[in-house]
C-alpha atoms as a PDB file:
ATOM      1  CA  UNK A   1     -39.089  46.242  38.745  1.00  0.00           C
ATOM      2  CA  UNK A   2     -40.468  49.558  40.129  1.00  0.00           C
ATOM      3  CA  UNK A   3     -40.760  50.427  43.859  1.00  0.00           C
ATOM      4  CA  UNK A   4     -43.774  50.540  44.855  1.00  0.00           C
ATOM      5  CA  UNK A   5     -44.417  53.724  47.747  1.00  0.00           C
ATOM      6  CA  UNK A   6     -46.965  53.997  49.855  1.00  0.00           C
ATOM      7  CA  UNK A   7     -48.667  57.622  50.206  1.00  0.00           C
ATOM      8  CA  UNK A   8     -50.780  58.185  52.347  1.00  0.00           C
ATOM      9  CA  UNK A   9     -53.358  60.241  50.781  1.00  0.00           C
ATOM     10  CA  UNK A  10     -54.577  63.849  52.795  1.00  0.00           C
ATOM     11  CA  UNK A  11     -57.957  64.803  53.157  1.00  0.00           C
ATOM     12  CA  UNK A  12     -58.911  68.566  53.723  1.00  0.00           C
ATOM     13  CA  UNK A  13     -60.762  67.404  56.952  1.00  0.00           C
ATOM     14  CA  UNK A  14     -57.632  65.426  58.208  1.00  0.00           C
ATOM     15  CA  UNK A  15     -55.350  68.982  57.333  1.00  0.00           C
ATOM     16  CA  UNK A  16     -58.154  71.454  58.377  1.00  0.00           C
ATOM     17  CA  UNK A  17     -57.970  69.063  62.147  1.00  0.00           C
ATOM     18  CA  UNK A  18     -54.550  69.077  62.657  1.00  0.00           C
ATOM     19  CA  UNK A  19     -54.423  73.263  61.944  1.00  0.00           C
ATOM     20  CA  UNK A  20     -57.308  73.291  64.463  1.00  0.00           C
ATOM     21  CA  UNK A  21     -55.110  71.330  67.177  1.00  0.00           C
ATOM     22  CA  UNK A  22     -51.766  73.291  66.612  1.00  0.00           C
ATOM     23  CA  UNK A  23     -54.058  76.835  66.830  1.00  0.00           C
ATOM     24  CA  UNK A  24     -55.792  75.228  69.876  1.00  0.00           C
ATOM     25  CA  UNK A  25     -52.686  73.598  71.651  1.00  0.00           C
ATOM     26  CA  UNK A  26     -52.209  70.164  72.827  1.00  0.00           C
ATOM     27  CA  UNK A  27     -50.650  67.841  75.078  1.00  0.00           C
ATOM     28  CA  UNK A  28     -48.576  65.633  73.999  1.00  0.00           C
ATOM     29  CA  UNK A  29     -47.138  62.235  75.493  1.00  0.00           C
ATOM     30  CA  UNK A  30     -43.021  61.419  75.236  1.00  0.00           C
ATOM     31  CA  UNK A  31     -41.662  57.629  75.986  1.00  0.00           C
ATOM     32  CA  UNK A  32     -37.964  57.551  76.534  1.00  0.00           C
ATOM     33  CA  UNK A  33     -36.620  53.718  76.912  1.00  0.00           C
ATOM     34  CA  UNK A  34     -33.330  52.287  78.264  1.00  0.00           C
ATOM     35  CA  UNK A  35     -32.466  48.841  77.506  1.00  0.00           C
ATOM     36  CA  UNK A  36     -29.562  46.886  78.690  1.00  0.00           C
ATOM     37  CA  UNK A  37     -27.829  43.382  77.979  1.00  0.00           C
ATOM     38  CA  UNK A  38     -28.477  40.853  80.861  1.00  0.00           C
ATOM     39  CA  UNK A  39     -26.105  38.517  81.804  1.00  0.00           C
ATOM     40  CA  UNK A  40     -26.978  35.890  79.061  1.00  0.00           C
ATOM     41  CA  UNK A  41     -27.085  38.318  76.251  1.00  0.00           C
ATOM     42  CA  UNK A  42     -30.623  38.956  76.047  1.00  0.00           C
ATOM     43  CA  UNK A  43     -31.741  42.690  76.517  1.00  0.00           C
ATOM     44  CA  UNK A  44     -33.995  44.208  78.703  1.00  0.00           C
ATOM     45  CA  UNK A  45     -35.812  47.386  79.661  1.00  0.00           C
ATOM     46  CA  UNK A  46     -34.388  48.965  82.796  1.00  0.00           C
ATOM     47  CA  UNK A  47     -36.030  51.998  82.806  1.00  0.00           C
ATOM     48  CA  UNK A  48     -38.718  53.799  81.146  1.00  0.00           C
ATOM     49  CA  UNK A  49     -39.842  57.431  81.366  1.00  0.00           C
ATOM     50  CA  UNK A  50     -43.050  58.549  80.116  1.00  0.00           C
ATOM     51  CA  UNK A  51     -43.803  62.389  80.176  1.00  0.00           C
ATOM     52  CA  UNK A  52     -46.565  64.767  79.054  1.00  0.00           C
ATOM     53  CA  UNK A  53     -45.444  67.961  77.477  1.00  0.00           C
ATOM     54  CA  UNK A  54     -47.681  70.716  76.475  1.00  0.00           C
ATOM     55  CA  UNK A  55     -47.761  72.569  73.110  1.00  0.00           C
ATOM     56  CA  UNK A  56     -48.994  75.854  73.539  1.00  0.00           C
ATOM     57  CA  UNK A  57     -51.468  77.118  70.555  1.00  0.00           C
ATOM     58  CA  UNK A  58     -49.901  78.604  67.908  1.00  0.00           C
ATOM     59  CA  UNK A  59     -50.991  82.033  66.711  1.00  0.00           C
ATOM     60  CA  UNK A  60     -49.838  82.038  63.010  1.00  0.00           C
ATOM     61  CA  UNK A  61     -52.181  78.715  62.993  1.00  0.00           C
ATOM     62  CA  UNK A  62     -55.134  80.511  64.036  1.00  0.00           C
ATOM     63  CA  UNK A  63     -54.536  83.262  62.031  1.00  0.00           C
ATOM     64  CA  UNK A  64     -54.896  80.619  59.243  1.00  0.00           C
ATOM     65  CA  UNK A  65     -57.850  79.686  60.346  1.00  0.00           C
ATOM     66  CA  UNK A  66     -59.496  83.022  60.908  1.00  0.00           C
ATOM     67  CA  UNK A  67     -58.620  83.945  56.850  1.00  0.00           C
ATOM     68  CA  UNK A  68     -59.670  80.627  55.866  1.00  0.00           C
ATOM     69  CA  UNK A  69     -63.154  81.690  56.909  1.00  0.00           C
ATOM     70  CA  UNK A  70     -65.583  82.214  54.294  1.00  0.00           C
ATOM     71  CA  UNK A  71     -67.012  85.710  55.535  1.00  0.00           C
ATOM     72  CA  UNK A  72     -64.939  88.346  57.075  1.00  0.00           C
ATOM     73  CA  UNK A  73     -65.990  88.703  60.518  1.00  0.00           C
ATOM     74  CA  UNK A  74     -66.655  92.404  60.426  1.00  0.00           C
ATOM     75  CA  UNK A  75     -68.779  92.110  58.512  1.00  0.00           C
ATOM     76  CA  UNK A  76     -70.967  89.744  60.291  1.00  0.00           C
ATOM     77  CA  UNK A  77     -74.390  90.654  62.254  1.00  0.00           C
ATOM     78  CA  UNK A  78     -74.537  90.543  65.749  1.00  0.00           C
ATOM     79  CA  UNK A  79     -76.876  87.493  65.359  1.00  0.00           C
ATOM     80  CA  UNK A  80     -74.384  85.908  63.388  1.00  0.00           C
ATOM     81  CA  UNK A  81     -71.226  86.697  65.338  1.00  0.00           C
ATOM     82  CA  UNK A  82     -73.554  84.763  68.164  1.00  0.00           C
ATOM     83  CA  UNK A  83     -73.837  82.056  65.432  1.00  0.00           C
ATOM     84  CA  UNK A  84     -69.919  81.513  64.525  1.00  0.00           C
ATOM     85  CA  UNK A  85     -69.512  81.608  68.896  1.00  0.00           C
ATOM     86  CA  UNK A  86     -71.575  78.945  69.673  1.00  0.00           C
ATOM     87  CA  UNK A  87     -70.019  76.967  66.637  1.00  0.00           C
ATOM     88  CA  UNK A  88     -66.443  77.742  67.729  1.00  0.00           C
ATOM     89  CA  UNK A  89     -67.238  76.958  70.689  1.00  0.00           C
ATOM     90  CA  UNK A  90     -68.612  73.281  70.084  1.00  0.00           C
ATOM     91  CA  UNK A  91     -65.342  72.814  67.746  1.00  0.00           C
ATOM     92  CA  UNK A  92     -63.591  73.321  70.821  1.00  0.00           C
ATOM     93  CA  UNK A  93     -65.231  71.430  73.016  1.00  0.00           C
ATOM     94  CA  UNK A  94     -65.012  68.309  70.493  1.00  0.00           C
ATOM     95  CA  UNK A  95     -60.978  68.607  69.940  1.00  0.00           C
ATOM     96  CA  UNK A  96     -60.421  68.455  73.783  1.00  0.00           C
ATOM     97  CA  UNK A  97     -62.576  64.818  73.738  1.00  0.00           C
END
């Protein structure tokens, strides 16, 4: 009888987000538990530490991103360097929602 795995499948939208967090930077959130055995055997939290770490962006993400783009940005009009601002801009404004 053969295994069956579960996979789970990647979209490019799900990869291209996750590039966009890393090269944006994010906070993340760390639970750290301690549990002990009561007197009767049953166990029990006795302390819990929950603690929000930041990950700074990551330049060799954003580099990815800035190659991934379609046109190179030298070459781009001044009316279209406005263009690909405004849109970065919204990007980020959405990923830190």
């Amino acid at each position: 009888m053969k295994e069956k795995t579960k996979r789970k499948t990647l979209k490019q939208s799900d990869v291209r987000d996750a590039v966009i967090k890393r090269a944006l930077g994010y906070d993340a959130t760390e639970v750290v538990e301690e549990y002990s055995e009561g007197d009767e055997g049953q166990i029990r939290l006795i302390k819990r530490k929950v603690t929000t770490k930041n990950v700074p962006p990551d330049p060799t993400a954003l580099k990815l991103l800035l190659e991934q783009t379609s046109t190179p940005i030298s070459s781009l009009s001044d009316e279209q360097l406005e263009e690909e601002k405004i849109r970065l801009l919204k990007l980020l404004s959405q990923t830190k929602n």
